[in-house]
Protein backbone atom coordinates (compact mmCIF):
# COMPACT_ATOMS: atom_id res chain seq x y z
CA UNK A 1 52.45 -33.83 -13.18
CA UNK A 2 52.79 -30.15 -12.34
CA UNK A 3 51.31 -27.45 -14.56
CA UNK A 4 52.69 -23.80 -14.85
CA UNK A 5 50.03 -21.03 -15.40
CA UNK A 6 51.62 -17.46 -16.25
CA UNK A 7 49.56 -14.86 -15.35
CA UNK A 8 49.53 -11.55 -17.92
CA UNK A 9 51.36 -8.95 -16.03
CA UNK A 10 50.13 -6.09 -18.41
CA UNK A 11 47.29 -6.43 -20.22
CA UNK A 12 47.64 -6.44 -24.00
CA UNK A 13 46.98 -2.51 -24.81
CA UNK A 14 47.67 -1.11 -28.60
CA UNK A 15 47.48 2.07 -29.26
CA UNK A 16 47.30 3.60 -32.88
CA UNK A 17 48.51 6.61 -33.59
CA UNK A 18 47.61 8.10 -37.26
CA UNK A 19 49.28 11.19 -38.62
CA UNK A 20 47.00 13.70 -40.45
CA UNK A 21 50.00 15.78 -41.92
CA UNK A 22 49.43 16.29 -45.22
CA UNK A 23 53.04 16.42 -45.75
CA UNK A 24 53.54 12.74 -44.36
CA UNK A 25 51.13 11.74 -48.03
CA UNK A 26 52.59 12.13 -51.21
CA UNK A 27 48.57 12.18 -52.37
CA UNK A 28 44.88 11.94 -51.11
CA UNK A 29 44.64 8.38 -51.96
CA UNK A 30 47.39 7.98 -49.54
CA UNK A 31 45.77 9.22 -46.76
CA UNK A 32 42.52 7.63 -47.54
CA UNK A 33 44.98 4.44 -47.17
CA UNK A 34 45.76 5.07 -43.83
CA UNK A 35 42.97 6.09 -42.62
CA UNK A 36 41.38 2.90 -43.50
CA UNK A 37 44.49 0.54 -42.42
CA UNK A 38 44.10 2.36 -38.91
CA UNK A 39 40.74 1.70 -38.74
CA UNK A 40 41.46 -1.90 -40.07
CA UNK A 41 43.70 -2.56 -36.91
CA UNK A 42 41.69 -0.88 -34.42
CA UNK A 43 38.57 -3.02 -35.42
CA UNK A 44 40.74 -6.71 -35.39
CA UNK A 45 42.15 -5.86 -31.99
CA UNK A 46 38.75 -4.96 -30.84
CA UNK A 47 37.72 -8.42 -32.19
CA UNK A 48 40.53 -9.85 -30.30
CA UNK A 49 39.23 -7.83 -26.93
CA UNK A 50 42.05 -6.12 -26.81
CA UNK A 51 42.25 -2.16 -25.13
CA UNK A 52 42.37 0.25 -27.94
CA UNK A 53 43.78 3.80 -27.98
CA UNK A 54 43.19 6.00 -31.25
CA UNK A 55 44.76 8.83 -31.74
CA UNK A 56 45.92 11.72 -33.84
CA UNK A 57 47.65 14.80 -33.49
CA UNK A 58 44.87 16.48 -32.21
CA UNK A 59 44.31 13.58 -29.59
CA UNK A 60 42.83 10.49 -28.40
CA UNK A 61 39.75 9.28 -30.60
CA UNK A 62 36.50 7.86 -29.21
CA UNK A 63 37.20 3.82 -29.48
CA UNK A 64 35.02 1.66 -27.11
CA UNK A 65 33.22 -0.30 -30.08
CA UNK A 66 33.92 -0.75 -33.99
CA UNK A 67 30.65 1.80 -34.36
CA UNK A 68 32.77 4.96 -32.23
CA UNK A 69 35.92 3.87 -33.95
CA UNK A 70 34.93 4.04 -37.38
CA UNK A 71 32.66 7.05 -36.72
CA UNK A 72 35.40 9.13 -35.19
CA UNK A 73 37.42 8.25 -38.07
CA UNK A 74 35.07 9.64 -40.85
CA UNK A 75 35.56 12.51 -39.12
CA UNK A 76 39.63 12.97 -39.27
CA UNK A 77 40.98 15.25 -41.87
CA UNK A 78 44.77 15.38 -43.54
CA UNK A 79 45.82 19.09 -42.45
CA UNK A 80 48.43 21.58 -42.81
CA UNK A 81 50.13 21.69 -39.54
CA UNK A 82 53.90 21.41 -38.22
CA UNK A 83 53.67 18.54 -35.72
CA UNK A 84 54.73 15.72 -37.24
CA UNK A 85 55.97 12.11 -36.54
CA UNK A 86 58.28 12.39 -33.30
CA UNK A 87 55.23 15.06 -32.11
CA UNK A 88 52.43 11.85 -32.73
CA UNK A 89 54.36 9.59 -30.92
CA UNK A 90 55.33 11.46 -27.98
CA UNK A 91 51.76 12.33 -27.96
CA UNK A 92 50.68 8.42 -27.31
CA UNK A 93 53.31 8.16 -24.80
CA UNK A 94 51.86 10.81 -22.99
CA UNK A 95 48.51 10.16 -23.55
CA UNK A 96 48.74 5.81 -23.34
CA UNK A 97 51.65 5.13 -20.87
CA UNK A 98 49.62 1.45 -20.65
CA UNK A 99 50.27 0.99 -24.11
CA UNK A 100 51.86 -2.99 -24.73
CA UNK A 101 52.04 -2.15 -28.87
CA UNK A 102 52.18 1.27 -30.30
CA UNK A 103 51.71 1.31 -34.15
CA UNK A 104 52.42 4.44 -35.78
CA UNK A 105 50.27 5.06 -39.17
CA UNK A 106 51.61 7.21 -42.10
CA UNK A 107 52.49 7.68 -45.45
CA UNK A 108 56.02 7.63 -47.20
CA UNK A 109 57.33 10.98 -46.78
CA UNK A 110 58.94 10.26 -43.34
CA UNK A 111 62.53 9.40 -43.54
CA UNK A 112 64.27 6.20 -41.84
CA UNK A 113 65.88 9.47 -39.42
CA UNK A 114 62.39 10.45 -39.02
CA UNK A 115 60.59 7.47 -37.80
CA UNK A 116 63.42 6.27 -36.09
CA UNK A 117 63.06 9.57 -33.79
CA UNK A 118 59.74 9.08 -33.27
CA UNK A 119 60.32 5.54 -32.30
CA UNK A 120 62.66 6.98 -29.82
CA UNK A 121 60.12 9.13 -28.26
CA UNK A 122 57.91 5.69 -27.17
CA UNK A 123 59.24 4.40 -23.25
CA UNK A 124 61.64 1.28 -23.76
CA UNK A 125 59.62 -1.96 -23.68
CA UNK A 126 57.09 -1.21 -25.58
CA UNK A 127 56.62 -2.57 -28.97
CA UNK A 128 56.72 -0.19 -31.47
CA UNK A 129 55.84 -0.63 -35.29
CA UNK A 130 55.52 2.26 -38.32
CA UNK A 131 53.08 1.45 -40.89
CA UNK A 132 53.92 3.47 -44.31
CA UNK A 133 51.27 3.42 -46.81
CA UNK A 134 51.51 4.16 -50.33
CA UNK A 135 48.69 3.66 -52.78
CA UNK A 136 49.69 0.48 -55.02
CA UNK A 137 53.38 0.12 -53.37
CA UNK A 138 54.61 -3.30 -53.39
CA UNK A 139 54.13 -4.59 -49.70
CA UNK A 140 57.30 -5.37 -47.32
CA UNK A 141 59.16 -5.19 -44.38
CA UNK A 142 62.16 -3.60 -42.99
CA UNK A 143 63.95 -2.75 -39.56
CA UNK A 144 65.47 0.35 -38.63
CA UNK A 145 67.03 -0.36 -35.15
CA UNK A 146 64.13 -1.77 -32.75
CA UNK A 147 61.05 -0.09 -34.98
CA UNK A 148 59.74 -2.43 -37.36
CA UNK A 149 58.64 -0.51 -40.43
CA UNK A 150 55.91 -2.03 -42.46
CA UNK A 151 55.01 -0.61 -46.25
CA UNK A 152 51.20 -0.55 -47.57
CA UNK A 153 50.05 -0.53 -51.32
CA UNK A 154 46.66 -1.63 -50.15
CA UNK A 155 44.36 -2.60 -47.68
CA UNK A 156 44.73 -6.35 -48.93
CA UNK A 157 47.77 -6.56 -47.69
CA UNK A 158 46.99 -5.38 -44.26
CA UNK A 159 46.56 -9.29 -42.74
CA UNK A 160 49.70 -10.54 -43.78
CA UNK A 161 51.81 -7.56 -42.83
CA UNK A 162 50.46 -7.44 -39.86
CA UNK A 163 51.81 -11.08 -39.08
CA UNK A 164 55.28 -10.27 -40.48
CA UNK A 165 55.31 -7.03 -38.28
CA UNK A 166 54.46 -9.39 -34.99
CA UNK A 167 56.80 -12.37 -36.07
């Protein structure tokens, strides 16, 4: 009997990007959705040991434990600004070349065109999801191309969409 043992050849790396534009949120609540599904991932792959990379468009978040995580996060604030999208994500390319999984956090304003460029803007082979969230929006899946675009009403619905975004 002969058993095959494959070795990782990159280690499992997600990186989260969030968008604080307020013009990616149609409201506050929103935003407060995101904020909290972004957190919500970053804290289940640091349960699952995984490397974590947090960032935002003004740059890579402190995430070594759930305590740092969450504590840079009550700090992040839904601004005014002009990079948007396609700006975040070439932003974690730069900034997490490692990266395995890239999931890009935002709200419903960003068009199919949009995220779709700023799915371009991640180096081929690495996995790239878009999670919209939308205060009490029926939760779902869709493709557009390679990016796998998940939708958000709550926070309860995190778990599940999570598994449909990875199946």
């Amino acid at each position: 009997m002969m058993v095959r043992q494959f070795e990782e050849t990159r280690r499992s790396h997600l990186a989260v990007a969030l968008s604080t534009r307020r013009s990616d949120y149609l409201s506050e609540e929103d935003f407060e959705l995101a904020v909290s599904a972004a957190g919500s991932l970053g804290l289940q792959a640091l349960r699952e040991q995984r490397d974590l990379s947090m960032l935002t468009q003004d740059g890579v978040l402190r995430s070594g434990s759930g305590t740092m995580l969450l504590d840079g996060l009550t700090r992040v604030e839904n601004t005014d600004r002009r990079e948007g999208t396609r700006d975040l994500a070439a932003l974690t390319a730069d900034a997490v070349p490692n990266a395995s999984v890239v999931i890009l956090v935002t709200g419903t304003v960003p068009t199919a065109a949009e995220l779709r460029s700023a799915a371009a803007a991640i180096p081929p082979g690495i996995r790239t999801l878009a999670v919209r969230c939308a205060e009490g929006e029926p939760a779902g899946r869709r493709d557009i191309a390679d990016l796998t675009v998940l939708t958000c009403g709550s926070l309860d619905d995190l778990p599940a969409l999570s598994r449909k975004g990875t199946a």
